[in-house]
Protein backbone atom coordinates (compact mmCIF):
# COMPACT_ATOMS: atom_id res chain seq x y z
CA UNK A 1 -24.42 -0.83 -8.32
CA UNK A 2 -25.06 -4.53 -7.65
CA UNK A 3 -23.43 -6.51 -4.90
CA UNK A 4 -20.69 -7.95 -6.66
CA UNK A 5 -19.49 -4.71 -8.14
CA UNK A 6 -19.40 -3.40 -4.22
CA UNK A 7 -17.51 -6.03 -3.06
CA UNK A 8 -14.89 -5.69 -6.09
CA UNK A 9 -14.54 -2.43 -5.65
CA UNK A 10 -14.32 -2.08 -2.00
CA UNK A 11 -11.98 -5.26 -1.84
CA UNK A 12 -9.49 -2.91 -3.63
CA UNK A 13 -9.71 -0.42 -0.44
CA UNK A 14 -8.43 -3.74 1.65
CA UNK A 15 -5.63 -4.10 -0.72
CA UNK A 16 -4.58 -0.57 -0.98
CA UNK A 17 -4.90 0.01 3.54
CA UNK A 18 -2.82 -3.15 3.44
CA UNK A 19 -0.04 -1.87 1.10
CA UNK A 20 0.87 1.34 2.99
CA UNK A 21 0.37 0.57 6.28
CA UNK A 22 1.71 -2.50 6.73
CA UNK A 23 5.10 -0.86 6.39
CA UNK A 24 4.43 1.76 8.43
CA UNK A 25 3.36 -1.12 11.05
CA UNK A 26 6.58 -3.21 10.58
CA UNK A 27 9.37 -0.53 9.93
CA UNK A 28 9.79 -0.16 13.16
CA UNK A 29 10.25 -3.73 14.57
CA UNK A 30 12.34 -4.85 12.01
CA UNK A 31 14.33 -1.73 10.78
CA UNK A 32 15.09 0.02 14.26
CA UNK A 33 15.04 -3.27 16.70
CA UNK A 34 16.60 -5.81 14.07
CA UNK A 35 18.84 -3.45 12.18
CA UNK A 36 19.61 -1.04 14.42
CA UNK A 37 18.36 2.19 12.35
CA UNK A 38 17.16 4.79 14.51
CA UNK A 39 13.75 4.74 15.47
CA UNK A 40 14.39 9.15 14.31
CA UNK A 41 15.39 7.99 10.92
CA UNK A 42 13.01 5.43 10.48
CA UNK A 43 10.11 8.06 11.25
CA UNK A 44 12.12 9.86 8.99
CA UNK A 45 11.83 7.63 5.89
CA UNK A 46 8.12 6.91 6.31
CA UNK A 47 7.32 10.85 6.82
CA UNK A 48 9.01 11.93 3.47
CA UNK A 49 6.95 9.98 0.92
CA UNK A 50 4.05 12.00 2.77
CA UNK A 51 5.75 14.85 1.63
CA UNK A 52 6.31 13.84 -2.02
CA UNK A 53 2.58 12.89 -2.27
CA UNK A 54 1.19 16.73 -1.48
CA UNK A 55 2.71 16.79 -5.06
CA UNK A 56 2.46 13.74 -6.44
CA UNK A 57 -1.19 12.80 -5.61
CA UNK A 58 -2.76 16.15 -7.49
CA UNK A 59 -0.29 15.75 -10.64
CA UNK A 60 -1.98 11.95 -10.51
CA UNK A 61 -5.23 13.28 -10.55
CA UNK A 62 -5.07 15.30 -13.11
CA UNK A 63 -3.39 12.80 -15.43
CA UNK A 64 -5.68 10.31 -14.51
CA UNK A 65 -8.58 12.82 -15.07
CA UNK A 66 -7.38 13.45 -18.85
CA UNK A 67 -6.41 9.90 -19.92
CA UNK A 68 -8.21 8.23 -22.72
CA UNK A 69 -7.62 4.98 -23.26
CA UNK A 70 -10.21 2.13 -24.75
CA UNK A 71 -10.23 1.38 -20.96
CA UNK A 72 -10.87 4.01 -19.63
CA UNK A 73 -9.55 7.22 -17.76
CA UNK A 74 -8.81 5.25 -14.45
CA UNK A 75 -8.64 1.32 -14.88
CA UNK A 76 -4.96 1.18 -16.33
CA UNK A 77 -3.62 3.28 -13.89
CA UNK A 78 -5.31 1.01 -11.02
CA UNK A 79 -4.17 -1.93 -13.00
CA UNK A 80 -0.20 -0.53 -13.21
CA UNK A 81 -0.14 1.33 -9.78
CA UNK A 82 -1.18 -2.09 -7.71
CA UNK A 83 0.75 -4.06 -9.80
CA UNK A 84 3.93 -1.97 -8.92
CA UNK A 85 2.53 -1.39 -5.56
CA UNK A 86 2.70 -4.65 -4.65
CA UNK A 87 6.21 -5.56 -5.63
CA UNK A 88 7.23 -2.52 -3.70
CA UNK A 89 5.84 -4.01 -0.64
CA UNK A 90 7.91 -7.15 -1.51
CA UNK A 91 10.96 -5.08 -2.48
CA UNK A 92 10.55 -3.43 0.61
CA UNK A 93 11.68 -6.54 2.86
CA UNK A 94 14.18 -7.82 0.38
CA UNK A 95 17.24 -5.77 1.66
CA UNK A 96 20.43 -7.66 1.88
CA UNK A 97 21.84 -8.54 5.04
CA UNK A 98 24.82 -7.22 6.67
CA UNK A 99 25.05 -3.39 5.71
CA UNK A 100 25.13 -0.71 8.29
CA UNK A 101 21.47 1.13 9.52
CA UNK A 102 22.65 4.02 7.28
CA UNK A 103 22.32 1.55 4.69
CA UNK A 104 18.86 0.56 5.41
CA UNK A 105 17.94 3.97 6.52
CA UNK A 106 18.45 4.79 3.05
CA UNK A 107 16.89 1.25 1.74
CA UNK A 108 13.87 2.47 3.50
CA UNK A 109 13.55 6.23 2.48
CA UNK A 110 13.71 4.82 -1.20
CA UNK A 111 11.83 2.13 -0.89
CA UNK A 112 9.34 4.16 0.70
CA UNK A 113 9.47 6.85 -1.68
CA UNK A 114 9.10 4.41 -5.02
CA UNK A 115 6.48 2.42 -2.63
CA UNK A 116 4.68 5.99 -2.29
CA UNK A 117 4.50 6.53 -5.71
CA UNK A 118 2.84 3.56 -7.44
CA UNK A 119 0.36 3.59 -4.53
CA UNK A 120 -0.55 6.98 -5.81
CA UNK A 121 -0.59 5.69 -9.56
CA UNK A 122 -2.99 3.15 -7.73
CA UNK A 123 -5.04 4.93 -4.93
CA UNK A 124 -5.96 8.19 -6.32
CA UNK A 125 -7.60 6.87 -9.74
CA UNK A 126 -8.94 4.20 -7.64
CA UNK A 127 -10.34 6.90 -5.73
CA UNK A 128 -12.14 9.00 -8.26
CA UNK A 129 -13.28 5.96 -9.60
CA UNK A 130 -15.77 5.12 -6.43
CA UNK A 131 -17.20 8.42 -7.65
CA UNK A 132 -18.10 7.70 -10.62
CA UNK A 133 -19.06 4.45 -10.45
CA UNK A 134 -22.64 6.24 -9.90
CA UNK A 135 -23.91 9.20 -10.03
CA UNK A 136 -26.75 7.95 -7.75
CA UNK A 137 -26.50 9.13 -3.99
CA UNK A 138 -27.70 6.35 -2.17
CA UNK A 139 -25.83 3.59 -4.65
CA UNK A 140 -22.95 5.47 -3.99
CA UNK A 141 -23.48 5.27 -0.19
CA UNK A 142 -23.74 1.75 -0.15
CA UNK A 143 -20.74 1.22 -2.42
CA UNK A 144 -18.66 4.08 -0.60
CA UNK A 145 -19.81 2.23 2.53
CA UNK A 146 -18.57 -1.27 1.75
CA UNK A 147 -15.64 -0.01 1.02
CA UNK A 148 -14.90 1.77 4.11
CA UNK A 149 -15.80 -1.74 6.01
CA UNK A 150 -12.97 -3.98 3.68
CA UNK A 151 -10.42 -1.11 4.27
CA UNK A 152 -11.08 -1.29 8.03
CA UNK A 153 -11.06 -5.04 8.13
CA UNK A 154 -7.78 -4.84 6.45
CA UNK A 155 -6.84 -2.62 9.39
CA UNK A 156 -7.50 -5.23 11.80
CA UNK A 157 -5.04 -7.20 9.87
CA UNK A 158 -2.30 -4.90 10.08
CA UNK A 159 -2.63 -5.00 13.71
CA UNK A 160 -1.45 -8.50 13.60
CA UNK A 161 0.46 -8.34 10.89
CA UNK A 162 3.77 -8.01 13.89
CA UNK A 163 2.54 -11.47 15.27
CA UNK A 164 2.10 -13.10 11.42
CA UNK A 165 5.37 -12.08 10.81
CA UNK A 166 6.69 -13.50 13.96
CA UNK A 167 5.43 -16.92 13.18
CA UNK A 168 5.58 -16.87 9.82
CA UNK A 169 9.66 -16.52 10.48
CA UNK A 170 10.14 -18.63 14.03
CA UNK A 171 10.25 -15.41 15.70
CA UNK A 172 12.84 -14.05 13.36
CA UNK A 173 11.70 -10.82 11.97
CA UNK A 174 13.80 -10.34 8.93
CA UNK A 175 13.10 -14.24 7.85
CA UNK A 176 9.17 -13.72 8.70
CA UNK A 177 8.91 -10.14 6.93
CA UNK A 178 10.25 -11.33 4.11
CA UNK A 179 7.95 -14.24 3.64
CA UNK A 180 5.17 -11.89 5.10
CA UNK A 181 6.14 -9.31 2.26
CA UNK A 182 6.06 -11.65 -0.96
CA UNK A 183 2.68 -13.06 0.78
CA UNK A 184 0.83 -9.19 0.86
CA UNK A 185 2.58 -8.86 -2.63
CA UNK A 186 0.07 -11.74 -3.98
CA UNK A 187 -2.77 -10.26 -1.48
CA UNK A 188 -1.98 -7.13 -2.96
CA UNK A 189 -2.24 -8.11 -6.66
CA UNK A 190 -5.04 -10.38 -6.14
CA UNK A 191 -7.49 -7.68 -4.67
């Protein structure tokens, strides 16, 4: 597997770290301290769509596993699920203003829940892809390892991803998450 091919694929892993957790790193901030959802609720909504994907991520698999398409078993899936993936992420931030936290409790858990899903349409073809790549065990240690160093540069990123938004909105988290959100959509999509 030849440089490029490593990067490409492992740039995927910094797209698909960025998608999930960066809500899980801003839900917080903006839904409990901005709109006053309880921080119980808001670990709430971001613990069911780990529930739904002990389901959802096998049933994936196996779909993915038995597709045949001119494609391929797992490109369209990886092509659909970060499509959708990303304008979750987007959709995510885009709540309007002025309901009540059970409101955007419930914004969240849905959001969260579709969000959940096309990142499984996305992450677990994208997985089982790596592995076949190559059925060569050092190529696939070299690919398998430059893709666990873009997803944990992309982790670095979510660290700061509280202080982007903050700028990005004048120190206004609902204004900055927004323009944050539409920003990862493109990063998203891109990768």
């Amino acid at each position: 597997v030849d440089l490029g091919t490593r990067v490409a694929y492992g740039s995927s892993a910094f797209a698909e770290n960025l998608a999930i957790n960066s809500v899980n790193q801003l839900a917080n901030p903006v839904f409990n301290l901005v709109l006053g959802v309880s921080p119980v609720l808001v670990g709430t909504a971001l613990a069911i769509p780990r529930i739904w994907d002990a389901i959802a991520d096998p049933l994936m698999g196996s779909i993915s596993d038995n597709w045949q398409s001119k494609w391929g078993r797992r490109r369209p899936f990886i092509l659909i699920g970060a499509f959708l993936t990303a304008l979750c992420v987007v959709g995510i931030w885009m709540f309007p203003d002025g309901k009540s936290p059970t409101f955007y409790f419930w914004w969240l858990t849905i959001g969260s829940l579709i969000l959940g899903t096309a990142y499984t349409i996305f992450v677990v073809p994208y997985g089982a892809l790596g592995l076949e790549l190559t059925g060569d065990y050092h190529e696939r240690t070299k690919l398998m390892g430059t893709k666990s160093m873009l997803h944990k540069a992309s982790g670095v990123v979510n660290q700061w991803l509280l202080k982007l938004v903050q700028l990005a909105g004048n120190n206004q988290l609902v204004a900055g998450s927004r323009i944050c959100g539409v920003i990862l959509g493109f990063v998203i999509t891109a990768l």
